[in-house]
PDB file of N, CA and C in Angstrom:
ATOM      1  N   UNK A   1      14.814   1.840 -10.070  1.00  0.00           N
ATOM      2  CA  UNK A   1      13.673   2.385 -10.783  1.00  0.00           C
ATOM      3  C   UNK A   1      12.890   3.371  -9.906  1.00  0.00           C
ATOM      4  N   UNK A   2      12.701   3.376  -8.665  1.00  0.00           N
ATOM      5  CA  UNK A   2      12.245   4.486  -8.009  1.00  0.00           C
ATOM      6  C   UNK A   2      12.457   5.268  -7.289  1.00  0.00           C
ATOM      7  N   UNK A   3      14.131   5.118  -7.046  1.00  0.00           N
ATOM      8  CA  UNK A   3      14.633   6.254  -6.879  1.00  0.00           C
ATOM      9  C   UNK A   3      14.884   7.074  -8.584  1.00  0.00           C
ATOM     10  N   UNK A   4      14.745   6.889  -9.802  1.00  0.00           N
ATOM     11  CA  UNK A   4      14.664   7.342 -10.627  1.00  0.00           C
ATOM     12  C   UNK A   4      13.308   8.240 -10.829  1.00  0.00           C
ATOM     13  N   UNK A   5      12.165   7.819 -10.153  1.00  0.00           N
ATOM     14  CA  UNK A   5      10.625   7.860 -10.347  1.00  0.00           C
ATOM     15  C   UNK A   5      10.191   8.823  -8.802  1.00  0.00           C
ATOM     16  N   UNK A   6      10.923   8.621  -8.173  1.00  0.00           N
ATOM     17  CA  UNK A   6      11.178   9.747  -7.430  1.00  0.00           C
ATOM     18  C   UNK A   6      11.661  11.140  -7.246  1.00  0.00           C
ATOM     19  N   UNK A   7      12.804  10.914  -8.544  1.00  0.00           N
ATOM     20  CA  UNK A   7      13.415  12.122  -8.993  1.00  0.00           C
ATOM     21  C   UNK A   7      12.965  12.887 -10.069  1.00  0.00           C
ATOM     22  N   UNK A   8      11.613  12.334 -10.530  1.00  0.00           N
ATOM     23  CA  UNK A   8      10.211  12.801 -11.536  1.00  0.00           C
ATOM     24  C   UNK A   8      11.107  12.439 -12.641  1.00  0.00           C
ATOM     25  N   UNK A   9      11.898  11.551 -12.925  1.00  0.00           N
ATOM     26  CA  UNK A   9      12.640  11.194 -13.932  1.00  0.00           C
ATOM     27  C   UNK A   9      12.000  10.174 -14.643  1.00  0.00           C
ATOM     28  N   UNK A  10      12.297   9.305 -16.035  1.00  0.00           N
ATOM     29  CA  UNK A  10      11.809   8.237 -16.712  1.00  0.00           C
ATOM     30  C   UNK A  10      12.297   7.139 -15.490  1.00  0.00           C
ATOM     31  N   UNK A  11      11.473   6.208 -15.301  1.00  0.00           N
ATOM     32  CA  UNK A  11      12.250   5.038 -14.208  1.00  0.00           C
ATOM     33  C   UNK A  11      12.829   3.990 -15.041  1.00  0.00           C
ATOM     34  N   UNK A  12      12.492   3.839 -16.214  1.00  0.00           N
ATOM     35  CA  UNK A  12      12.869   3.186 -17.012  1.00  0.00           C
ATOM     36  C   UNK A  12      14.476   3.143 -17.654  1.00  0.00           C
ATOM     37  N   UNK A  13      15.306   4.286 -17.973  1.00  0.00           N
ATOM     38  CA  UNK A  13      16.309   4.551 -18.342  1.00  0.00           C
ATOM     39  C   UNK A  13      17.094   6.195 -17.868  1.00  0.00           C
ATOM     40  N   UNK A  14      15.747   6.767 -16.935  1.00  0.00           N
ATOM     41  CA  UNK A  14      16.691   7.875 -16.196  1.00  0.00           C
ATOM     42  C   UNK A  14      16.370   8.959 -17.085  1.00  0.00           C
ATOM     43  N   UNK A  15      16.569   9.246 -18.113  1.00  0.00           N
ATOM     44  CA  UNK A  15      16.233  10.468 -18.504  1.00  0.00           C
ATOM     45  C   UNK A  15      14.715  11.237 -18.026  1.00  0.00           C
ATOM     46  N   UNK A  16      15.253  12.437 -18.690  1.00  0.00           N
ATOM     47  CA  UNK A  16      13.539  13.522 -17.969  1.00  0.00           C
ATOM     48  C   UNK A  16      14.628  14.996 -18.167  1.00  0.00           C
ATOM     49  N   UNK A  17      13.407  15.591 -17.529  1.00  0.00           N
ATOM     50  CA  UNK A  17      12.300  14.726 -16.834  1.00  0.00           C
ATOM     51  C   UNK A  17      11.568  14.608 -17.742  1.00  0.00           C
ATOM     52  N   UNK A  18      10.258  13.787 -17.301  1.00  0.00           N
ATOM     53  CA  UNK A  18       9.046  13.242 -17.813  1.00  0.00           C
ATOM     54  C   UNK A  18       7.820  14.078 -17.410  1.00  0.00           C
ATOM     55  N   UNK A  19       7.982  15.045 -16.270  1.00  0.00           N
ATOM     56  CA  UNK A  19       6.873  15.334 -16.349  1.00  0.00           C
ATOM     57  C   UNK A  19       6.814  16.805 -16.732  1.00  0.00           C
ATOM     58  N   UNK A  20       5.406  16.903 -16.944  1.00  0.00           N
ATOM     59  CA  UNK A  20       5.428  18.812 -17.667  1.00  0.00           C
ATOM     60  C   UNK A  20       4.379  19.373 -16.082  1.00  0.00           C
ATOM     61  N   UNK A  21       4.699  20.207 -15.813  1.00  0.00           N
ATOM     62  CA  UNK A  21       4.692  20.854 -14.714  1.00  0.00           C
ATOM     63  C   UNK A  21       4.036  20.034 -13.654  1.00  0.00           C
ATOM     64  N   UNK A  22       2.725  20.097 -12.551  1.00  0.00           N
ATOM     65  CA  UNK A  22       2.685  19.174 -11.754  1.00  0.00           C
ATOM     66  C   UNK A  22       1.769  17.844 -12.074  1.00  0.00           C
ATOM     67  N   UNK A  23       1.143  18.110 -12.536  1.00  0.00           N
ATOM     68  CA  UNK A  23       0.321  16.970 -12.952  1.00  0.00           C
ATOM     69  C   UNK A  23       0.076  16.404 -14.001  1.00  0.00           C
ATOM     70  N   UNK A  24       1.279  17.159 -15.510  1.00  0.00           N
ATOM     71  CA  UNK A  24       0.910  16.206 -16.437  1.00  0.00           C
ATOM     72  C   UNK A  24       2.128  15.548 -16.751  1.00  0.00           C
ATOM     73  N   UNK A  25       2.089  14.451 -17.573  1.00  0.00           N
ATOM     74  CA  UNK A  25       2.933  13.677 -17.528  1.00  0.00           C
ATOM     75  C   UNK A  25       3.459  13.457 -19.400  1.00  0.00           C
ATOM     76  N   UNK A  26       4.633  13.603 -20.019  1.00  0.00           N
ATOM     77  CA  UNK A  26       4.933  13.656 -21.302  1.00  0.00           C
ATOM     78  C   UNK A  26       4.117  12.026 -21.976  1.00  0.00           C
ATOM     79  N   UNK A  27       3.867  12.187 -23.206  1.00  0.00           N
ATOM     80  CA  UNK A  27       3.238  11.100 -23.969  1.00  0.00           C
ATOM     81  C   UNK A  27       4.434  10.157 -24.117  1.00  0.00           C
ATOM     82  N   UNK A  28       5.264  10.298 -23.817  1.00  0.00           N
ATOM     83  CA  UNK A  28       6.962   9.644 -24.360  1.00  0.00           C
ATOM     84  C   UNK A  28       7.951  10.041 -23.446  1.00  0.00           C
ATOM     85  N   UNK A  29       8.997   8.967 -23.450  1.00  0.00           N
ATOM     86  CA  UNK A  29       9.886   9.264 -22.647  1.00  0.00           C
ATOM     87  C   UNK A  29      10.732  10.258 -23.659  1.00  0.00           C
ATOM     88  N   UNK A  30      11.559  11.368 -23.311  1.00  0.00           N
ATOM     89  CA  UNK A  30      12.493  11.624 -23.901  1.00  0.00           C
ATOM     90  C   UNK A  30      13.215  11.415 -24.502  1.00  0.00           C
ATOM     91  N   UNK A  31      14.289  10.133 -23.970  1.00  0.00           N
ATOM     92  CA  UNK A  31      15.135   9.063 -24.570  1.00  0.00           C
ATOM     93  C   UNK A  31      14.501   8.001 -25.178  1.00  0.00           C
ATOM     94  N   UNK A  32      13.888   7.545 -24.625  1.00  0.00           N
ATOM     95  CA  UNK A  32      13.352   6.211 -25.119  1.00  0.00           C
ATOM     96  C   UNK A  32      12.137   6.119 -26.109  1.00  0.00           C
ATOM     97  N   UNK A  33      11.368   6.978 -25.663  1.00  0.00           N
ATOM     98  CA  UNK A  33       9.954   7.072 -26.578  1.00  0.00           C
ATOM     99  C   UNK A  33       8.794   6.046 -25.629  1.00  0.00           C
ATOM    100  N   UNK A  34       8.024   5.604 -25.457  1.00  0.00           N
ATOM    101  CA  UNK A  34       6.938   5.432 -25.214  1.00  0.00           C
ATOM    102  C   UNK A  34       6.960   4.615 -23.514  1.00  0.00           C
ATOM    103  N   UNK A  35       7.698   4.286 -22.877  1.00  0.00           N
ATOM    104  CA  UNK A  35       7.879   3.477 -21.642  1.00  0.00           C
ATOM    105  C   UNK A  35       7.617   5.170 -20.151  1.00  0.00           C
ATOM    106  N   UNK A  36       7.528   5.842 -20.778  1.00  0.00           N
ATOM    107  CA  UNK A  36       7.275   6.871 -19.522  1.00  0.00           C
ATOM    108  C   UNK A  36       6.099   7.036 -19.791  1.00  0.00           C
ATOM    109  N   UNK A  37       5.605   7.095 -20.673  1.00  0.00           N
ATOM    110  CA  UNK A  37       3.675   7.757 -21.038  1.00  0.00           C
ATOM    111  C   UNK A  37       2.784   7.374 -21.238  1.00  0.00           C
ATOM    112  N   UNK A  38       1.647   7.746 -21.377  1.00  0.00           N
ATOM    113  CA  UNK A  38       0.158   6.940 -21.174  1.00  0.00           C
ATOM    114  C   UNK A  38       0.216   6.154 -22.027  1.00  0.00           C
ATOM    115  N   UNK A  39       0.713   6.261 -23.545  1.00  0.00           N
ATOM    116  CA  UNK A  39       0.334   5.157 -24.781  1.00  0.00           C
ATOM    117  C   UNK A  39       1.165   3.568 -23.945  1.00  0.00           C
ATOM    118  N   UNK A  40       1.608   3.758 -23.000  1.00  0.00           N
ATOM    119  CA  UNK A  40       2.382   2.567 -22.380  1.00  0.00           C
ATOM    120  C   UNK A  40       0.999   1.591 -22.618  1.00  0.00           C
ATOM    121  N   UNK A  41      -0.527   2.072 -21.832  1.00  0.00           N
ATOM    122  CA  UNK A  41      -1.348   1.476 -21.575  1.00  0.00           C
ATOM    123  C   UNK A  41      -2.258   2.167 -21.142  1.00  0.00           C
ATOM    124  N   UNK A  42      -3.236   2.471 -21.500  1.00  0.00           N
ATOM    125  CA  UNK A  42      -4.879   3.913 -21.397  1.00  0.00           C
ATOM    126  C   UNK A  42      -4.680   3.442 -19.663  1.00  0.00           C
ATOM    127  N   UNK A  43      -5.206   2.541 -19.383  1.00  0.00           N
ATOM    128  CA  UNK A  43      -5.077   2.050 -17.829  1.00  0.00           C
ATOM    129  C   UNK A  43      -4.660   1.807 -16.732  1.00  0.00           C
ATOM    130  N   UNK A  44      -3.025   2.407 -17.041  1.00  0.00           N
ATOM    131  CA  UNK A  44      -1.839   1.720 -16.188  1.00  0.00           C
ATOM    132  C   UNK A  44      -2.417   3.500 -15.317  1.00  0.00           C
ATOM    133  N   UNK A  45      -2.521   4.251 -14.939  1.00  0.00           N
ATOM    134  CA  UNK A  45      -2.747   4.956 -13.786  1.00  0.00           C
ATOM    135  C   UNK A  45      -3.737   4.921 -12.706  1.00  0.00           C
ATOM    136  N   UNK A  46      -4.753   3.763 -13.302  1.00  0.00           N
ATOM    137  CA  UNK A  46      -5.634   3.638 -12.328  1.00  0.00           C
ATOM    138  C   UNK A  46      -4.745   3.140 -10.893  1.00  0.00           C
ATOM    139  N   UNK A  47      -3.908   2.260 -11.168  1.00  0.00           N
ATOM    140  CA  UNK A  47      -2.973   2.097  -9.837  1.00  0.00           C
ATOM    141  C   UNK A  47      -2.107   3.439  -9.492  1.00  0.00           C
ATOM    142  N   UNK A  48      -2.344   4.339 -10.053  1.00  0.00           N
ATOM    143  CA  UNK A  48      -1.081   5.633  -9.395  1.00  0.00           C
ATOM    144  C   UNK A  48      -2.232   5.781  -8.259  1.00  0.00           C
ATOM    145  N   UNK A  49      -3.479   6.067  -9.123  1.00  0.00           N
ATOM    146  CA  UNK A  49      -4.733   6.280  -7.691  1.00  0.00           C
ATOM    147  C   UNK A  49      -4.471   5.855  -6.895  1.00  0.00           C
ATOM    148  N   UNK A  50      -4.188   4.462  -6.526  1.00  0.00           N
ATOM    149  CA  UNK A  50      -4.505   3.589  -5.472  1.00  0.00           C
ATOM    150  C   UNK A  50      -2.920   3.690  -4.516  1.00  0.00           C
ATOM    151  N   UNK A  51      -1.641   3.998  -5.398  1.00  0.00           N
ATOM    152  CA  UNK A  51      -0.216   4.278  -4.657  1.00  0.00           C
ATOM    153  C   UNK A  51      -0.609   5.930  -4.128  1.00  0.00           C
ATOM    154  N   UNK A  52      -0.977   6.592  -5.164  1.00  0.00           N
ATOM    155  CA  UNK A  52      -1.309   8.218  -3.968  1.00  0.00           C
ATOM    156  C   UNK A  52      -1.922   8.078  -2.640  1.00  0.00           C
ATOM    157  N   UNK A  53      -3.419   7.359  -2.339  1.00  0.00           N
ATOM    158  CA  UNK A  53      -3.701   7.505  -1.614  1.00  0.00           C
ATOM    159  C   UNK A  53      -3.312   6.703  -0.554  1.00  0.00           C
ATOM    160  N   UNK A  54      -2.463   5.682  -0.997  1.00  0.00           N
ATOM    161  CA  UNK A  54      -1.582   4.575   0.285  1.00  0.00           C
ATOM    162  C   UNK A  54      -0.709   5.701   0.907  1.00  0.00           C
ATOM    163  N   UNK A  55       0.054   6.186  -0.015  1.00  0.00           N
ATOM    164  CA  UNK A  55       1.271   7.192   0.482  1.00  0.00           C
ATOM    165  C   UNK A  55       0.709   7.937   1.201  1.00  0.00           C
ATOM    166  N   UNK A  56      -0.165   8.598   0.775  1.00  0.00           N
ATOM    167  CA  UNK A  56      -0.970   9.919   1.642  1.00  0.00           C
ATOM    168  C   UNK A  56      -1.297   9.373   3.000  1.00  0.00           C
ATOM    169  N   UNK A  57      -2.103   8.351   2.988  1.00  0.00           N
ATOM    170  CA  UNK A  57      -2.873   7.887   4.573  1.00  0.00           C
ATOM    171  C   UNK A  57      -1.711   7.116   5.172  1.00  0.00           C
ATOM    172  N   UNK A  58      -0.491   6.457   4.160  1.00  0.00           N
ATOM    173  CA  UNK A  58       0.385   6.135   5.556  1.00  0.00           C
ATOM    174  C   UNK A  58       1.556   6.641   6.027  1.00  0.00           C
ATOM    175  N   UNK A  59       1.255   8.652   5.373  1.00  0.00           N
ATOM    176  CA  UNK A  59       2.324   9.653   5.493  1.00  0.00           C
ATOM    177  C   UNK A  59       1.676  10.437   6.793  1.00  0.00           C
ATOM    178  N   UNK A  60      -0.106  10.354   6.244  1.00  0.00           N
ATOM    179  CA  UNK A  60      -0.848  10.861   7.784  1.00  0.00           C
ATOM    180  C   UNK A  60      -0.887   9.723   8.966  1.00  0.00           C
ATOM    181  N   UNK A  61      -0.920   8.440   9.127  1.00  0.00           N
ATOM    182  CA  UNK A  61      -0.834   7.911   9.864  1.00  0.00           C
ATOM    183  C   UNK A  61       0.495   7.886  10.625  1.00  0.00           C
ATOM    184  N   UNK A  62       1.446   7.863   9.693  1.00  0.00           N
ATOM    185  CA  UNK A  62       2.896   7.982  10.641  1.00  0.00           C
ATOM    186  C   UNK A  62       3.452   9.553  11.173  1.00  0.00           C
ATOM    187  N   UNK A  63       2.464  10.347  10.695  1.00  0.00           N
ATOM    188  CA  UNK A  63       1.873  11.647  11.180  1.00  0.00           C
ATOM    189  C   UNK A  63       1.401  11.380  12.659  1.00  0.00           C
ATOM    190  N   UNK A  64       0.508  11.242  12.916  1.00  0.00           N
ATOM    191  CA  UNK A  64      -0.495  11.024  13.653  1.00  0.00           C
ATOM    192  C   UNK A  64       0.203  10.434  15.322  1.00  0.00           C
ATOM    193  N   UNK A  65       0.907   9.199  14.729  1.00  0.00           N
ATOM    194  CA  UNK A  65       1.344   8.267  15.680  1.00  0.00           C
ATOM    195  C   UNK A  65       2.488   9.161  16.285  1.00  0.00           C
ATOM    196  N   UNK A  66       3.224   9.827  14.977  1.00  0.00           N
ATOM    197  CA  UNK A  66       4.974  10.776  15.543  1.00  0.00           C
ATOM    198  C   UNK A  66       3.716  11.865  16.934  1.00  0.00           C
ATOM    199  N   UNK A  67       3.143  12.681  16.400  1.00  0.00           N
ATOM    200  CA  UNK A  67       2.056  13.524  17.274  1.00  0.00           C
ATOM    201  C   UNK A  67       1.529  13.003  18.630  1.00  0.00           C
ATOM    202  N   UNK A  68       1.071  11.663  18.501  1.00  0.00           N
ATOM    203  CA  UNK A  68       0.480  11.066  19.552  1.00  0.00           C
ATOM    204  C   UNK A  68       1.603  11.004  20.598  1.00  0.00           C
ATOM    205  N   UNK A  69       2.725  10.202  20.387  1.00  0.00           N
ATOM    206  CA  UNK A  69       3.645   9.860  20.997  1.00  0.00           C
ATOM    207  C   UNK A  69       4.338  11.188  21.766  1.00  0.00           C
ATOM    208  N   UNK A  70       4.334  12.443  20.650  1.00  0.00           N
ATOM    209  CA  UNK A  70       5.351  12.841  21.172  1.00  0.00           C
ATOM    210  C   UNK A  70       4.616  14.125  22.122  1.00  0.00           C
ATOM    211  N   UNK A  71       3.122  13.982  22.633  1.00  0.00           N
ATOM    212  CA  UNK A  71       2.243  15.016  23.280  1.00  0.00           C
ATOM    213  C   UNK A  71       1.551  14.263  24.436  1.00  0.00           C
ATOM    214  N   UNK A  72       2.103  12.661  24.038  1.00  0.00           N
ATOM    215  CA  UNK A  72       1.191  12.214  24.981  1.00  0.00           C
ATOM    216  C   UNK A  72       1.466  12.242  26.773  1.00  0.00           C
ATOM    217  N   UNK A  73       0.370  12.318  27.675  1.00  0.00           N
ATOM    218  CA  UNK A  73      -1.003  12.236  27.707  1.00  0.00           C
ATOM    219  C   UNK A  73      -1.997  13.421  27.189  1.00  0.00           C
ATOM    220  N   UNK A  74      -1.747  14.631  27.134  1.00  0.00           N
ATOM    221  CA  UNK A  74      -2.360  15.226  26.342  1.00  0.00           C
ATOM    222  C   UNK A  74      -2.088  15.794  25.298  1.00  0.00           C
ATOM    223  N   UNK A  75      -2.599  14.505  24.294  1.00  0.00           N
ATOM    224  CA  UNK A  75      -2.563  15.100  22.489  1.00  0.00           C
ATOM    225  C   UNK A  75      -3.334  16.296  22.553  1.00  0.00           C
ATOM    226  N   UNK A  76      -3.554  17.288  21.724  1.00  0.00           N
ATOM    227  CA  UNK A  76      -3.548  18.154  21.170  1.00  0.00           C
ATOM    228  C   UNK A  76      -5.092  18.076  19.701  1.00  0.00           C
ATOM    229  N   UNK A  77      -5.930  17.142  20.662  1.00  0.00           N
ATOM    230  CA  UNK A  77      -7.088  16.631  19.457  1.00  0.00           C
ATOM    231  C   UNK A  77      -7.517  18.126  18.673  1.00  0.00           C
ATOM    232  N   UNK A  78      -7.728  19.194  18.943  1.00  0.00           N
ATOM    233  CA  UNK A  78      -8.327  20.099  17.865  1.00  0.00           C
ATOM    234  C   UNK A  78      -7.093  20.448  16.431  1.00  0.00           C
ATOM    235  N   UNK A  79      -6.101  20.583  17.076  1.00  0.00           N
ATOM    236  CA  UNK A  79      -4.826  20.465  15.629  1.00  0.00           C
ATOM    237  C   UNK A  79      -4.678  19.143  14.888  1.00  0.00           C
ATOM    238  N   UNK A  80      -4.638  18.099  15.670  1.00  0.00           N
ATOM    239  CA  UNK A  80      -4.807  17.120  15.469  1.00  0.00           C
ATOM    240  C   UNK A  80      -6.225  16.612  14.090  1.00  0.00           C
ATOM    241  N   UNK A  81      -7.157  17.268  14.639  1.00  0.00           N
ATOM    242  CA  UNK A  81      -8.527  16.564  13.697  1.00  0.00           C
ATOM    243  C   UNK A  81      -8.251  17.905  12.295  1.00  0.00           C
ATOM    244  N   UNK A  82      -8.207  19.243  12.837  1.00  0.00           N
ATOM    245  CA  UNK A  82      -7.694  20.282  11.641  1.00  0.00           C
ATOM    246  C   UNK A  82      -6.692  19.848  10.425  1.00  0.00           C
ATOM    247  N   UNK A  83      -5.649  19.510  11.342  1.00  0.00           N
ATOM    248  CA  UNK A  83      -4.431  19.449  10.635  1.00  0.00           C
ATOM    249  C   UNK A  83      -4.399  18.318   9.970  1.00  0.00           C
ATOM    250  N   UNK A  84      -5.382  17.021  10.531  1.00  0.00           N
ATOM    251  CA  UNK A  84      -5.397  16.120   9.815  1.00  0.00           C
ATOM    252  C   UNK A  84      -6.050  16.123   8.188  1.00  0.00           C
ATOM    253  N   UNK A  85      -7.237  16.740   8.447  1.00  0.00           N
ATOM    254  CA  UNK A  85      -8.032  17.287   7.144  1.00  0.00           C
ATOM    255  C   UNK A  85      -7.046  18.078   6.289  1.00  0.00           C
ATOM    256  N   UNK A  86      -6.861  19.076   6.833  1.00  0.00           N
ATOM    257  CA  UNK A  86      -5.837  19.556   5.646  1.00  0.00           C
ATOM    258  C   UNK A  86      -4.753  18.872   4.981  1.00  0.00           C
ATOM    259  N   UNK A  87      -3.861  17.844   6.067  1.00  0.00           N
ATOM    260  CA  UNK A  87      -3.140  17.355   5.223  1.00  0.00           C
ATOM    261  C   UNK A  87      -3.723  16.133   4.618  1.00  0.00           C
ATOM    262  N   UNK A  88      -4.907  15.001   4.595  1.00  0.00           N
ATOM    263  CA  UNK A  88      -5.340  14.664   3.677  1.00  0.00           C
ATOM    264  C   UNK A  88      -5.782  15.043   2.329  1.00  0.00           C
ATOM    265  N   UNK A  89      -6.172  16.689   2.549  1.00  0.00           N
ATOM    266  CA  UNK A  89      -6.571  17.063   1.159  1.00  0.00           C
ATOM    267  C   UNK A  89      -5.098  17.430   0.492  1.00  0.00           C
ATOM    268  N   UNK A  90      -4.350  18.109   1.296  1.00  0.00           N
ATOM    269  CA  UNK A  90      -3.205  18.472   0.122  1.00  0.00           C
ATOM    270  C   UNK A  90      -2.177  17.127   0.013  1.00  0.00           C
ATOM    271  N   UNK A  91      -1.911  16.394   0.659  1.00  0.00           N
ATOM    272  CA  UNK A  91      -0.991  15.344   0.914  1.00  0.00           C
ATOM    273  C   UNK A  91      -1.377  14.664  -1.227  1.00  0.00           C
ATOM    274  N   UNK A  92      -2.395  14.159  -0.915  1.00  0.00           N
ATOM    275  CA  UNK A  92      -2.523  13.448  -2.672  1.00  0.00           C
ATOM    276  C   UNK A  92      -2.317  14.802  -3.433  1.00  0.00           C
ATOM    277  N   UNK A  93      -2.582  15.749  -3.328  1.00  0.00           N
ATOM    278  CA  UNK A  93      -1.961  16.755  -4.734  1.00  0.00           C
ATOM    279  C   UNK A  93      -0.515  16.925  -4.729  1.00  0.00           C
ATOM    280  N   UNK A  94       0.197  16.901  -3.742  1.00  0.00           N
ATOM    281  CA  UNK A  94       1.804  17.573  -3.544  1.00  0.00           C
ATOM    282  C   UNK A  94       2.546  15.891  -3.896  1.00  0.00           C
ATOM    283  N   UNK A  95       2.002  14.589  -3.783  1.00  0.00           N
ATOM    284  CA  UNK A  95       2.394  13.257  -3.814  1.00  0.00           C
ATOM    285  C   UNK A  95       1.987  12.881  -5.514  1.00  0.00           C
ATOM    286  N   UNK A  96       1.363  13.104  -5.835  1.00  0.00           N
ATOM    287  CA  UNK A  96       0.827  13.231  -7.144  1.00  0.00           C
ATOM    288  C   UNK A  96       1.804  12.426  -8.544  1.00  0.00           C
ATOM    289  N   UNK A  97       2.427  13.334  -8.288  1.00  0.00           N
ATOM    290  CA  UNK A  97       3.495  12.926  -9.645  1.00  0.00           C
ATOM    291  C   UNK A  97       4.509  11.833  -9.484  1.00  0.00           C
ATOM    292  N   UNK A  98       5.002  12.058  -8.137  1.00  0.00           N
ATOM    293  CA  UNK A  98       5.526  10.836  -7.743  1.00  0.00           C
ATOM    294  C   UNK A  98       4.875   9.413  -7.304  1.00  0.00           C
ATOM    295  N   UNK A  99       3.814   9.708  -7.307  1.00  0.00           N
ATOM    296  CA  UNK A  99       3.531   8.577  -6.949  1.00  0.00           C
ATOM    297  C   UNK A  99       2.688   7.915  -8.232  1.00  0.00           C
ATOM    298  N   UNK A 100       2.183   8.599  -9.507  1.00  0.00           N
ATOM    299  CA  UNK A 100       2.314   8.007 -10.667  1.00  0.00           C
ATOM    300  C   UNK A 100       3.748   7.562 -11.480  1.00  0.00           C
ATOM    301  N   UNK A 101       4.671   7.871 -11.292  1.00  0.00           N
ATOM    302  CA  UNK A 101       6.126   7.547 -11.563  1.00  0.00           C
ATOM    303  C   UNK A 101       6.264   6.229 -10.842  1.00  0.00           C
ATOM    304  N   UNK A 102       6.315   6.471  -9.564  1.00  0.00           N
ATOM    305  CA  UNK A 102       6.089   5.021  -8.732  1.00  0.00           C
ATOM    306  C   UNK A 102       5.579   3.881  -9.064  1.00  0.00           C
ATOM    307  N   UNK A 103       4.038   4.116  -9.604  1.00  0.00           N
ATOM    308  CA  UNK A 103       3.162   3.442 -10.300  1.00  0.00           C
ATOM    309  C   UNK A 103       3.830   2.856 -11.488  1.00  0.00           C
ATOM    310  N   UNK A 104       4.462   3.570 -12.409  1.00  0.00           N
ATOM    311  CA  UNK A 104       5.043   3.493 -13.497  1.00  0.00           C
ATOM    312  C   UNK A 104       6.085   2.222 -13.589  1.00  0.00           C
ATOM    313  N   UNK A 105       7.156   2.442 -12.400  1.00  0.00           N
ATOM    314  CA  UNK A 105       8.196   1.924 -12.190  1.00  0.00           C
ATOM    315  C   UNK A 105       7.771   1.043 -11.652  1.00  0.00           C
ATOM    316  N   UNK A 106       6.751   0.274 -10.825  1.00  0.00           N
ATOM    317  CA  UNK A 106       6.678  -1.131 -10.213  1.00  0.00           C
ATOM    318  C   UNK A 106       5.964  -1.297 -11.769  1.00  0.00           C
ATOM    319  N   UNK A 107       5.047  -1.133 -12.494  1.00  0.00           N
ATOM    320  CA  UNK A 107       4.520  -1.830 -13.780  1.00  0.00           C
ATOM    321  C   UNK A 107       5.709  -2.504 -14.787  1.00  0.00           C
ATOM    322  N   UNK A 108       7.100  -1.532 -14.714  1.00  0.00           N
ATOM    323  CA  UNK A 108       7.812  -1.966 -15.200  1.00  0.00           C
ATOM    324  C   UNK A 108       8.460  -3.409 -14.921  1.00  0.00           C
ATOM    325  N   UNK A 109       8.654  -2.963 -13.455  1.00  0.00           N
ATOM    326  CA  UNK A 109       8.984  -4.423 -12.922  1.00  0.00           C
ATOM    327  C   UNK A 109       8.512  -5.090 -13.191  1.00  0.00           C
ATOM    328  N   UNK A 110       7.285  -5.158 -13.413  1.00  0.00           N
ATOM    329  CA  UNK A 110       6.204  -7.324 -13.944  1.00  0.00           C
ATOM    330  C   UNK A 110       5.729  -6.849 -14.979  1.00  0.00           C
ATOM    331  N   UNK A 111       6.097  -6.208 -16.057  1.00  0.00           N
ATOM    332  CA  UNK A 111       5.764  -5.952 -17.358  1.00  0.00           C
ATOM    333  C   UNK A 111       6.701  -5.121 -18.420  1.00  0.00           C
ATOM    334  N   UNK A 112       8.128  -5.900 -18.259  1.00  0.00           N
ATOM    335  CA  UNK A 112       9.162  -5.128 -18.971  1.00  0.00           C
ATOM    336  C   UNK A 112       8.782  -4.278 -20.738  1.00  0.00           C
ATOM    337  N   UNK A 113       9.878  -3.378 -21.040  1.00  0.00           N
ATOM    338  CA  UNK A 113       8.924  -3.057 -21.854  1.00  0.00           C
ATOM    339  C   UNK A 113       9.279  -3.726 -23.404  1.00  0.00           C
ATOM    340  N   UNK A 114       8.507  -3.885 -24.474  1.00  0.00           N
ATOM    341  CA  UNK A 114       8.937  -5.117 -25.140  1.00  0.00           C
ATOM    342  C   UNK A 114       8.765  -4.458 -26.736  1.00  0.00           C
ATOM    343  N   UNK A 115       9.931  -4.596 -27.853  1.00  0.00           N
ATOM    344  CA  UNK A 115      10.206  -4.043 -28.866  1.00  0.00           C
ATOM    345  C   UNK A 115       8.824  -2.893 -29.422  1.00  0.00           C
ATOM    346  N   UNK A 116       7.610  -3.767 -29.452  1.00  0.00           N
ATOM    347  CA  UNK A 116       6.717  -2.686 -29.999  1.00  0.00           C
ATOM    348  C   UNK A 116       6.146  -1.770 -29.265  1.00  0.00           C
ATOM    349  N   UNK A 117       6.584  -1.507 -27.727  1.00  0.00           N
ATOM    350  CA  UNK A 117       6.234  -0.340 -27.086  1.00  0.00           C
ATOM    351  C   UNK A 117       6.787   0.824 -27.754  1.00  0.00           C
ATOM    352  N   UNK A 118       7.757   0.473 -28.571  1.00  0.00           N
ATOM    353  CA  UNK A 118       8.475   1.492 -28.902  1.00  0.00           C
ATOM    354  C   UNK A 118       8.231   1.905 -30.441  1.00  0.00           C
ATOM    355  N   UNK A 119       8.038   1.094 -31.348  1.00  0.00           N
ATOM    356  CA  UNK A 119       7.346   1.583 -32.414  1.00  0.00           C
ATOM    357  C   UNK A 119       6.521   2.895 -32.276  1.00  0.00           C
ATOM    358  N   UNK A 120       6.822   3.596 -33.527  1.00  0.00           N
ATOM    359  CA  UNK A 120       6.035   4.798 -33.440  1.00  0.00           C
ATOM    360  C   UNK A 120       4.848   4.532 -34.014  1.00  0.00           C
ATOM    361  N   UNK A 121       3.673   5.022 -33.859  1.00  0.00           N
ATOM    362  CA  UNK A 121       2.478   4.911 -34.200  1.00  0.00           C
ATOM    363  C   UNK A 121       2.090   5.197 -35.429  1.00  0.00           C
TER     364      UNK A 121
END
């Protein structure tokens, strides 16, 4: 499921993609109909929030540590504090989609999806 959700694909059954350019995401899966898109649940992205910014701070932290290690005794603190800012701000926009897919695909895991997800409205 997330190497599927990685590949901005449905994690659910693979088809896509699912998403429409970077940040929005189709109301329906392609194939399936409703297990890729918001009608899944108004709420299920409040956790993409919380997987973006894990990814982000522990993509800059294992940043940080590769840098430390590989300058040390003298790191390089002014690129270091720069480069850090910048890549906190862009790190959650460029992680974005994948990491609501991500989101997507562990919900699936402890909340399979069940005949009337799929009913049409």
């Amino acid at each position: 499921m997330f190497a599927r959700a990685l590949r901005r694909r449905c994690p659910n059954c693979g088809a896509g993609p699912v998403t429409v350019r970077w940040f929005g995401l189709r109301p329906e899966c392609p194939a399936l109909r409703p297990p890729a898109g918001p009608r899944r649940r108004p709420t299920i992205f409040l956790g993409a929030i919380v997987f973006n910014m894990a990814f982000a701070e522990g993509l800059f932290a294992l940043g940080l540590l590769w840098v430390l290690i590989a300058t040390w005794p003298t790191p390089p603190w002014d690129v270091i504090y720069y480069g850090g800012i910048a890549a906190m701000v862009l790190a959650p926009i460029v992680l974005y989609p994948f990491s609501k897919l991500c989101w997507l695909a562990f919900d699936l895991i402890f909340r399979p999806p069940r005949p009337e997800d799929f009913a049409r409205p």
